[in-house]
N, C-alpha and C. Protein backbone atom coordinates (compact mmCIF):
# COMPACT_ATOMS: atom_id res chain seq x y z
N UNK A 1 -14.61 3.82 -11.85
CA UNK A 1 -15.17 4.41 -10.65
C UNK A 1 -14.08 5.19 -9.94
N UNK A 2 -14.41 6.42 -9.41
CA UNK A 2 -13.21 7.51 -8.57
C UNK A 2 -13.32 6.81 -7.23
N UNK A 3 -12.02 6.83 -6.61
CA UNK A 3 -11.77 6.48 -5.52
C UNK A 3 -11.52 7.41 -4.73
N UNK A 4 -12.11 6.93 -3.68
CA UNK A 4 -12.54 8.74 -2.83
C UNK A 4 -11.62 8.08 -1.15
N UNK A 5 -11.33 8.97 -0.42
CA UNK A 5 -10.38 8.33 0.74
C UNK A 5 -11.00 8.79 1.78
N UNK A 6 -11.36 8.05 2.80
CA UNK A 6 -12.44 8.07 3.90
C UNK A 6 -11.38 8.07 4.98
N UNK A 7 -11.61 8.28 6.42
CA UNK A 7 -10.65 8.43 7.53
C UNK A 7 -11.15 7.24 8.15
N UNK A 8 -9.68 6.19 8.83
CA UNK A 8 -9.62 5.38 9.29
C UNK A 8 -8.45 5.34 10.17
N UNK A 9 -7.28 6.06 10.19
CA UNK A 9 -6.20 5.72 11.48
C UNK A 9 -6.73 7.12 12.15
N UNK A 10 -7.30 8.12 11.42
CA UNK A 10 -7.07 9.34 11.87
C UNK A 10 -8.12 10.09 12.05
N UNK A 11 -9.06 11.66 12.71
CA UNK A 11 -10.03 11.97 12.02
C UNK A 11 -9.69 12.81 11.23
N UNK A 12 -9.74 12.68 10.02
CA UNK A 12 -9.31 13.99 8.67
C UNK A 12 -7.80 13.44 8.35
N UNK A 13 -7.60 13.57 7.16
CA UNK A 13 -6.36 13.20 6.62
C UNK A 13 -4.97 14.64 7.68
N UNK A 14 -4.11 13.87 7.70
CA UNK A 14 -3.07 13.94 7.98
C UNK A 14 -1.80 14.46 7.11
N UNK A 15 -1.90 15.32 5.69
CA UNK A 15 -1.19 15.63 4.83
C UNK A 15 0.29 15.85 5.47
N UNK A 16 1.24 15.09 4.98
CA UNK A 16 2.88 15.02 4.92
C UNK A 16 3.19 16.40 4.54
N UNK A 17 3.98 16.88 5.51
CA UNK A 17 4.63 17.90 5.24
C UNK A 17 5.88 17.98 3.98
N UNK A 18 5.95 18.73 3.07
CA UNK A 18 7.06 18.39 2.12
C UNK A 18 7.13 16.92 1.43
N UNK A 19 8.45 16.67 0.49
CA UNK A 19 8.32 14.95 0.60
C UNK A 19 9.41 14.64 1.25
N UNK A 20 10.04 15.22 2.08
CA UNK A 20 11.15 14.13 3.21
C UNK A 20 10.72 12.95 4.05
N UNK A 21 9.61 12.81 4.12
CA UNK A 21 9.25 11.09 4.40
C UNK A 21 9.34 10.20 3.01
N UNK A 22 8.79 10.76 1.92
CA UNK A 22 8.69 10.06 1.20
C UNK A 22 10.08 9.33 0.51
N UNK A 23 11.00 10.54 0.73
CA UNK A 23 12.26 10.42 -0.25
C UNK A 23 12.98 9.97 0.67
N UNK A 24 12.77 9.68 1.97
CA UNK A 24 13.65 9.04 2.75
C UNK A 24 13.08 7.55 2.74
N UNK A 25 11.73 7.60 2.19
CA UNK A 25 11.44 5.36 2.61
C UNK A 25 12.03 5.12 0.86
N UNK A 26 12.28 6.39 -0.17
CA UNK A 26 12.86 5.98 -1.19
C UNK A 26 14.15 5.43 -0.91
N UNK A 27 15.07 6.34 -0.27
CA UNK A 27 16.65 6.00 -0.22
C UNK A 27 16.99 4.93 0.63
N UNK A 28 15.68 4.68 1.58
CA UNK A 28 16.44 3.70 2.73
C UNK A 28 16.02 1.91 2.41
N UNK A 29 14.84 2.43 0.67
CA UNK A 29 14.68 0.72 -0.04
C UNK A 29 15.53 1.08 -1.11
N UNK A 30 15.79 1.88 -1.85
CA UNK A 30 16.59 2.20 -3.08
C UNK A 30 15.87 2.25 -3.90
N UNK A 31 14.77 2.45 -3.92
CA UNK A 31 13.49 2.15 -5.48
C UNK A 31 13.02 3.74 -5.27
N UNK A 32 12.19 4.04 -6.38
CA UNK A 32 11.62 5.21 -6.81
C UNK A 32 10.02 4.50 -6.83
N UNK A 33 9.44 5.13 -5.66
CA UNK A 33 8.04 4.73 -5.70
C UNK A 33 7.52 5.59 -7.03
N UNK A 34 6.08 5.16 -7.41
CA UNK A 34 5.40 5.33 -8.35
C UNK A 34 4.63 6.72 -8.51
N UNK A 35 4.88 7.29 -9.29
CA UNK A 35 4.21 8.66 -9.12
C UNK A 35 2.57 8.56 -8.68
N UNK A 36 1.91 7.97 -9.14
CA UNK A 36 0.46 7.87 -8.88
C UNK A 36 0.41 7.94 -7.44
N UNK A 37 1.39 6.91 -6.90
CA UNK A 37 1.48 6.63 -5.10
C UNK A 37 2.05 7.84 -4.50
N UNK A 38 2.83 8.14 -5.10
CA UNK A 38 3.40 9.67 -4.10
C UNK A 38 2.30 10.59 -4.01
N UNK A 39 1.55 11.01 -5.40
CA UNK A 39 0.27 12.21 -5.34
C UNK A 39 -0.98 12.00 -4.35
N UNK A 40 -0.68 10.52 -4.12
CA UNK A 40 -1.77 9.92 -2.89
C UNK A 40 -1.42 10.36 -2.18
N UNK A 41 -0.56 9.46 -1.55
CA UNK A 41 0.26 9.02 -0.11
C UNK A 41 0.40 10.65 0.55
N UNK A 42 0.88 11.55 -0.35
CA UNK A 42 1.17 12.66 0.79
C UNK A 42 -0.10 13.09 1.38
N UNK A 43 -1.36 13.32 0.61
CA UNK A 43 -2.89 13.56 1.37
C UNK A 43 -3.32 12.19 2.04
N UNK A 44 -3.30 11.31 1.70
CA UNK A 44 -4.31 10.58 2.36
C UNK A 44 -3.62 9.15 3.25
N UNK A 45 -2.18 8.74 3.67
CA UNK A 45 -1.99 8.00 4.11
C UNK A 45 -2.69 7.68 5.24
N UNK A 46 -2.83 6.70 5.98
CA UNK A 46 -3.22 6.51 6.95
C UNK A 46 -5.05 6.32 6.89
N UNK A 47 -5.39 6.06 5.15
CA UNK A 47 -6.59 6.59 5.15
C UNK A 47 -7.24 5.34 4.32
N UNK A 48 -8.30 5.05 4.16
CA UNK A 48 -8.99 3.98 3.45
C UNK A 48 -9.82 4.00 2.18
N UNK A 49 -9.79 3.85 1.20
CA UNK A 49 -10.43 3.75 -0.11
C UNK A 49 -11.95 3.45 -0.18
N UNK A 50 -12.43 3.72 -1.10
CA UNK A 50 -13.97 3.77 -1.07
C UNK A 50 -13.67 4.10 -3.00
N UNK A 51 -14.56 2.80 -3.54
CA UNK A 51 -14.64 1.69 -3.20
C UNK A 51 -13.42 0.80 -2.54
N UNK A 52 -13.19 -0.68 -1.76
CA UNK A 52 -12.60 -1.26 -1.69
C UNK A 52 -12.03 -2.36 -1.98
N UNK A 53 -13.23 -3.17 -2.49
CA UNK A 53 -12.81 -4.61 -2.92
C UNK A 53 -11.96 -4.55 -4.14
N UNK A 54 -10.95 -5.57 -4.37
CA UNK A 54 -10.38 -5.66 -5.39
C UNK A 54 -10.32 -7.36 -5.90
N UNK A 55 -10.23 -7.52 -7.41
CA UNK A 55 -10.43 -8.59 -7.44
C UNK A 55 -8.86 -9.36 -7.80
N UNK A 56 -8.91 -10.84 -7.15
CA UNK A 56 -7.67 -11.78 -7.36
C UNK A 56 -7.97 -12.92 -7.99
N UNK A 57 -7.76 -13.19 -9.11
CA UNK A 57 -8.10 -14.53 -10.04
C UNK A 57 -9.45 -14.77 -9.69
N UNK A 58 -9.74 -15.96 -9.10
CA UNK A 58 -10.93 -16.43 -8.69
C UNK A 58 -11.46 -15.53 -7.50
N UNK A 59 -11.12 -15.08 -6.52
CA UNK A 59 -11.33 -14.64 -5.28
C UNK A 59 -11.81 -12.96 -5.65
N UNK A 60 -11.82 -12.18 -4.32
CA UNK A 60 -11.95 -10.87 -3.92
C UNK A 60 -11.26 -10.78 -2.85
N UNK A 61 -10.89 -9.50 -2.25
CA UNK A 61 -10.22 -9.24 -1.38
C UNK A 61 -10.40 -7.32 -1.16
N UNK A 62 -10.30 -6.63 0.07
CA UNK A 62 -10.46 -5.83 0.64
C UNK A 62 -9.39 -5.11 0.85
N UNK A 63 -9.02 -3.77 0.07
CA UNK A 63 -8.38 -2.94 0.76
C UNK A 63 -8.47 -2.06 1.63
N UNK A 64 -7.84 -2.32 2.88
CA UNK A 64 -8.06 -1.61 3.46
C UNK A 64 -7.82 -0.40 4.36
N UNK A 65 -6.56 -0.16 4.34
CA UNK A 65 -6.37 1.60 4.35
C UNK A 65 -4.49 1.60 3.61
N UNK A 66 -4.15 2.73 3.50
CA UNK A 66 -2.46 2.99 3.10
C UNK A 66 -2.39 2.78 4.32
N UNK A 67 -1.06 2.08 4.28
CA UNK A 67 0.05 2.68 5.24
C UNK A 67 0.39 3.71 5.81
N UNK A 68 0.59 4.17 6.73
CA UNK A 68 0.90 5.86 6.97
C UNK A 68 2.88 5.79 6.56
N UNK A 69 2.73 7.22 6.32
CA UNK A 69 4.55 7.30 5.95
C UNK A 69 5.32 7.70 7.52
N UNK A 70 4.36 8.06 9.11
CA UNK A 70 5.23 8.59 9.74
C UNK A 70 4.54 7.62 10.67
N UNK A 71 5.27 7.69 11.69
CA UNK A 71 5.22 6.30 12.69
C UNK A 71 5.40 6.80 14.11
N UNK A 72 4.51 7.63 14.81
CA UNK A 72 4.21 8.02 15.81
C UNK A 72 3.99 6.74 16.81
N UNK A 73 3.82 7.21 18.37
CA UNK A 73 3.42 5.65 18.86
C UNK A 73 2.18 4.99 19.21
N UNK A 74 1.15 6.17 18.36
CA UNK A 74 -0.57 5.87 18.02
C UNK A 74 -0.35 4.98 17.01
N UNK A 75 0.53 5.36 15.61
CA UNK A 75 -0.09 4.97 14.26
C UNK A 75 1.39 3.74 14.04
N UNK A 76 1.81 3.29 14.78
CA UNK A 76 3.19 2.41 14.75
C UNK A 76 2.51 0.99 13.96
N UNK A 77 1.38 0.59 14.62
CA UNK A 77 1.39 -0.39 13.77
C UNK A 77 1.05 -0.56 12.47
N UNK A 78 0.62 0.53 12.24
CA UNK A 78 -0.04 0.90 10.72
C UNK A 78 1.39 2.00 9.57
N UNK A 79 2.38 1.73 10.44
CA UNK A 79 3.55 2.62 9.68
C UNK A 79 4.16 1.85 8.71
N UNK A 80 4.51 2.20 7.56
CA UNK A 80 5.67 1.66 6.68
C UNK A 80 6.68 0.85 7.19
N UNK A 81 7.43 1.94 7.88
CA UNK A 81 8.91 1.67 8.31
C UNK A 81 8.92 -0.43 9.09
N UNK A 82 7.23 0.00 9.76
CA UNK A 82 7.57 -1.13 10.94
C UNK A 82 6.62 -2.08 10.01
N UNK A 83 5.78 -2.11 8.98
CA UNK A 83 5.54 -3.18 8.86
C UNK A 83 6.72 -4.37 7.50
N UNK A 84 7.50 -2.93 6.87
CA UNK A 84 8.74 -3.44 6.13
C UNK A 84 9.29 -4.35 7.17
N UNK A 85 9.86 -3.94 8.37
CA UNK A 85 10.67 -4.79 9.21
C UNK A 85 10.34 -6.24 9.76
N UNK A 86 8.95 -6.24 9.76
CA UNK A 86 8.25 -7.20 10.13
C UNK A 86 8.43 -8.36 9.05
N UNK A 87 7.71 -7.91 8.23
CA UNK A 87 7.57 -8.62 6.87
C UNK A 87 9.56 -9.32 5.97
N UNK A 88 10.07 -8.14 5.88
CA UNK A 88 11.57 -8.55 4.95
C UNK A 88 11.87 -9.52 5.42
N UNK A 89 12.14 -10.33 6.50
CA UNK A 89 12.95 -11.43 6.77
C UNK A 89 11.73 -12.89 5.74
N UNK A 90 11.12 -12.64 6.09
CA UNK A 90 10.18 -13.88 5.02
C UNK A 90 9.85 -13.21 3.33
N UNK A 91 9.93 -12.10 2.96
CA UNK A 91 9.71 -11.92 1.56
C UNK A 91 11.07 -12.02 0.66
N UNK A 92 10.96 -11.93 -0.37
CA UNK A 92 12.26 -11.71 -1.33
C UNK A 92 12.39 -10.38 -1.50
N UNK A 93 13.86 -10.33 -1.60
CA UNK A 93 14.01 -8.73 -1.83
C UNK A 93 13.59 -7.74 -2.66
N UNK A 94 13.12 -6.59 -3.03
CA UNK A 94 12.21 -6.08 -3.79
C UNK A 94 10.81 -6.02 -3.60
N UNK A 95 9.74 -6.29 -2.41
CA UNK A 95 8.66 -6.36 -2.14
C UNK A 95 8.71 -5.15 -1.11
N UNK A 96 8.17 -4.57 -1.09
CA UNK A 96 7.68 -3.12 -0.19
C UNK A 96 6.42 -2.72 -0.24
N UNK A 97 5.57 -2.77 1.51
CA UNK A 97 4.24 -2.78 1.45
C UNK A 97 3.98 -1.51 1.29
N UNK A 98 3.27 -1.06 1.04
CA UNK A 98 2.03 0.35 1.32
C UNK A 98 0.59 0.04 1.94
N UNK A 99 -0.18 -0.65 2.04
CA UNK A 99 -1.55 -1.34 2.61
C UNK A 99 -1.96 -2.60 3.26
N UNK A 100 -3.02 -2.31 3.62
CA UNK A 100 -3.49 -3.76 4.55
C UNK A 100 -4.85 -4.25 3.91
N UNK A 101 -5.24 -5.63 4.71
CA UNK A 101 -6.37 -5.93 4.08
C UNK A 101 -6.39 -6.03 5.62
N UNK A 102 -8.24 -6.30 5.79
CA UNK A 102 -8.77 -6.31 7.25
C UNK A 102 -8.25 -7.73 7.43
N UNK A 103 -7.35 -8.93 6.81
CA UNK A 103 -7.28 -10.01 7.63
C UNK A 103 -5.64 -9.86 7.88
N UNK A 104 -4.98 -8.79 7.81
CA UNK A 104 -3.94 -8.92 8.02
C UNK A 104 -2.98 -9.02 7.51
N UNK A 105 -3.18 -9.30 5.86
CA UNK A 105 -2.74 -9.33 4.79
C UNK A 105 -1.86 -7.78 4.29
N UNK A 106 -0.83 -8.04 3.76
CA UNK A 106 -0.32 -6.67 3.10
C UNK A 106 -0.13 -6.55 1.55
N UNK A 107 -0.54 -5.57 1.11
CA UNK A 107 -0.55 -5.24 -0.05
C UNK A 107 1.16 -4.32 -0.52
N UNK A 108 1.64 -4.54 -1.16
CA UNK A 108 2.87 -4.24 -1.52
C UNK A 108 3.49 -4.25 -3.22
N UNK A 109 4.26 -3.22 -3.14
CA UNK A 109 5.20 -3.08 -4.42
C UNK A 109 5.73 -4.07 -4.59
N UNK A 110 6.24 -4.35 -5.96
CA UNK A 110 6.36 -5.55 -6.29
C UNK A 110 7.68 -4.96 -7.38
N UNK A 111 9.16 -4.97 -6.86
CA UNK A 111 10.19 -4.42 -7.70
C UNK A 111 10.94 -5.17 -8.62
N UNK A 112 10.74 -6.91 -8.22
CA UNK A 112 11.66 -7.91 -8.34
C UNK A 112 12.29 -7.63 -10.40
N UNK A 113 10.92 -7.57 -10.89
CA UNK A 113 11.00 -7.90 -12.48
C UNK A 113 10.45 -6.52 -12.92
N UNK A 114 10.43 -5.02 -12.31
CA UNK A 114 9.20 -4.18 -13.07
C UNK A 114 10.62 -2.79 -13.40
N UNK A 115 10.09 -2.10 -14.51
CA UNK A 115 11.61 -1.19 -14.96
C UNK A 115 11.07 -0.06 -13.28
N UNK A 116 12.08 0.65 -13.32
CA UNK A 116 12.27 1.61 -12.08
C UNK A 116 10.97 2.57 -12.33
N UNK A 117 10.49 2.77 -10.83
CA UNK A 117 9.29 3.35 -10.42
C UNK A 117 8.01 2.73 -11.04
N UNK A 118 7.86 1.45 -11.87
CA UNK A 118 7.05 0.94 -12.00
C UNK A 118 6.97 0.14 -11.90
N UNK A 119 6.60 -0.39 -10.34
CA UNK A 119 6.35 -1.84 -10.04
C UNK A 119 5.19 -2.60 -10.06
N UNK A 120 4.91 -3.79 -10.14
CA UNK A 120 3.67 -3.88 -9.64
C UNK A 120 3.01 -4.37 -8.81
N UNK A 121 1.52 -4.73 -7.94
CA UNK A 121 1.58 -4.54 -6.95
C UNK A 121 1.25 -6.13 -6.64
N UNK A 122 1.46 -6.70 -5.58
CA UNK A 122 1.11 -8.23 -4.83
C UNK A 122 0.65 -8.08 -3.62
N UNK A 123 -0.10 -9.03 -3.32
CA UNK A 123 -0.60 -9.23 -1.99
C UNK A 123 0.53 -10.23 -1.31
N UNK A 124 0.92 -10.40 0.07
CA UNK A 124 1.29 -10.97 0.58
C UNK A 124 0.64 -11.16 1.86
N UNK A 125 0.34 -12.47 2.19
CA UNK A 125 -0.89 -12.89 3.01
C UNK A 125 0.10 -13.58 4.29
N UNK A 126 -0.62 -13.87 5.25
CA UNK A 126 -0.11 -13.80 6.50
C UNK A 126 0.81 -15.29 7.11
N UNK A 127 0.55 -16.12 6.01
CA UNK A 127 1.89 -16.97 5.50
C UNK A 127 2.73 -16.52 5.11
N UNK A 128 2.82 -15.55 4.43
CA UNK A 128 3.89 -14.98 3.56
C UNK A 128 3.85 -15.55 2.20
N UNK A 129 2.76 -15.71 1.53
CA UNK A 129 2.56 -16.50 0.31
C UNK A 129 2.30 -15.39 -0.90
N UNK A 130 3.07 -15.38 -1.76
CA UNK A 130 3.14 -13.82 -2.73
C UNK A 130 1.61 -14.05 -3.90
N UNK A 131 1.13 -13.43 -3.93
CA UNK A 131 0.02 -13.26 -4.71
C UNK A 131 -0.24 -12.15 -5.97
N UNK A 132 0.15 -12.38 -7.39
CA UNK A 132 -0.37 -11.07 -8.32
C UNK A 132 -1.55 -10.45 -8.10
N UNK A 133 -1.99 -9.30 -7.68
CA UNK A 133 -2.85 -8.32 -7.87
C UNK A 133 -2.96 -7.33 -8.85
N UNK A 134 -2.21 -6.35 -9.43
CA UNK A 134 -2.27 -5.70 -10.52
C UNK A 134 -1.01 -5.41 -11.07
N UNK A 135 -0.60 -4.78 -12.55
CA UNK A 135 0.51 -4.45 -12.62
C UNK A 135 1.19 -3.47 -12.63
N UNK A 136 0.19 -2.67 -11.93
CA UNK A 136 0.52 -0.75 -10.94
C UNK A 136 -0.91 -0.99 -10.33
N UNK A 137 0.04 0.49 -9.20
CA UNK A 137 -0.63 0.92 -8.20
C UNK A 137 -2.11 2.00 -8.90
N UNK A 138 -1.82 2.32 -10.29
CA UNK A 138 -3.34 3.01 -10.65
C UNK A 138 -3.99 1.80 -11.26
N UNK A 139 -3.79 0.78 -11.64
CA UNK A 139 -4.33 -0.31 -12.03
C UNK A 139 -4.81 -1.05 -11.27
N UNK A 140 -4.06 -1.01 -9.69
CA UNK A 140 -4.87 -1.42 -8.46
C UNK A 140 -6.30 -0.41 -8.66
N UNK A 141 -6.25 0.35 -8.24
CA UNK A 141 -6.96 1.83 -7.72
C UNK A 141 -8.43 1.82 -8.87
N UNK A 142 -7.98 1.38 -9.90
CA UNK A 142 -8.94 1.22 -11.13
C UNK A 142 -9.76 0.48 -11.04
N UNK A 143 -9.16 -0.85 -10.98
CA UNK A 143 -9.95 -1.63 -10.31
C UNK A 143 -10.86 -1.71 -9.18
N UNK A 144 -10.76 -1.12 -7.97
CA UNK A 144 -11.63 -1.64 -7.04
C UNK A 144 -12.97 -1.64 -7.33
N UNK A 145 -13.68 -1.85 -6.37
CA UNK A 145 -15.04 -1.48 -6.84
C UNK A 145 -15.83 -2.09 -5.30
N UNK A 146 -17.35 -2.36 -5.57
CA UNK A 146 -18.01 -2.44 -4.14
C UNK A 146 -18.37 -3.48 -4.05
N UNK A 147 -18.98 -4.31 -3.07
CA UNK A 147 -19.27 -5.98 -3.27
C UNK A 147 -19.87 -6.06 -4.25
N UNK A 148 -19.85 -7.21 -5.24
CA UNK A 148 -20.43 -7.56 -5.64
C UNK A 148 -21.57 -9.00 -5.53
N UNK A 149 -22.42 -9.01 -5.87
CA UNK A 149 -23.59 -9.97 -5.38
C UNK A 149 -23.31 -11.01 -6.15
């Protein structure tokens, strides 16, 4: 199923000028995000997927919008920069979010064990409890789909 990106921080996507946001949240974690995520992220950050659900072992779970890459003081809580800061002191090193779920949950790169620019992705839930979700970000994206009954 194509995943189509609906507006949720913003009205109408917000396209990144150039990639100097991007290549700067590269240099300031040291990882090479994933190409699939860069061809997104510059159109549609800040924006929400359709379909959304994704599935976790037994469970389901909701994605629910990217991260934005720039951090104005509308879209601060929904920015990269500030929810990395939030989060690093309780994760292990190598975890870097890009998304949310509506309970608060973050969805994140997963660098610890994956070769460069291909990480894969985990949930980390509002314990801070690490969770496998897929093993890329188009393998997330592949997956979603709509409730199922």
């Amino acid at each position: 199923m194509e995943v189509r990106w609906r507006d949720y921080i913003w009205r109408g996507p917000r396209p990144v000028v150039g990639q100097d946001e991007v290549e700067k949240l590269e240099s300031a974690w040291g990882v090479r995000l994933p190409a699939d995520y860069r061809s997104i992220v510059h159109l549609c950050h800040g924006m929400a997927p359709e379909p959304n659900v994704f599935d976790m072992g037994e469970g389901a779970n909701v994605f629910n919008n990217l991260l934005t890459l720039t951090s104005g003081k509308h879209e601060s809580a929904y920015a990269i920069s500030t929810t990395y800061e939030l989060i690093k002191p309780y994760v292990p090193p190598g975890i870097y979010p890009f998304g949310t779920t509506p309970g608060g949950e973050y969805l994140c790169f997963d660098y610890r064990d994956a070769p460069p620019g291909q990480p894969g992705v985990v949930l980390v839930t509002t314990e801070m409890e690490i969770y496998h979700v897929a093993h890329s970000f188009s393998e997330l994206l592949e997956g979603l789909h709509e409730v199922r009954d």
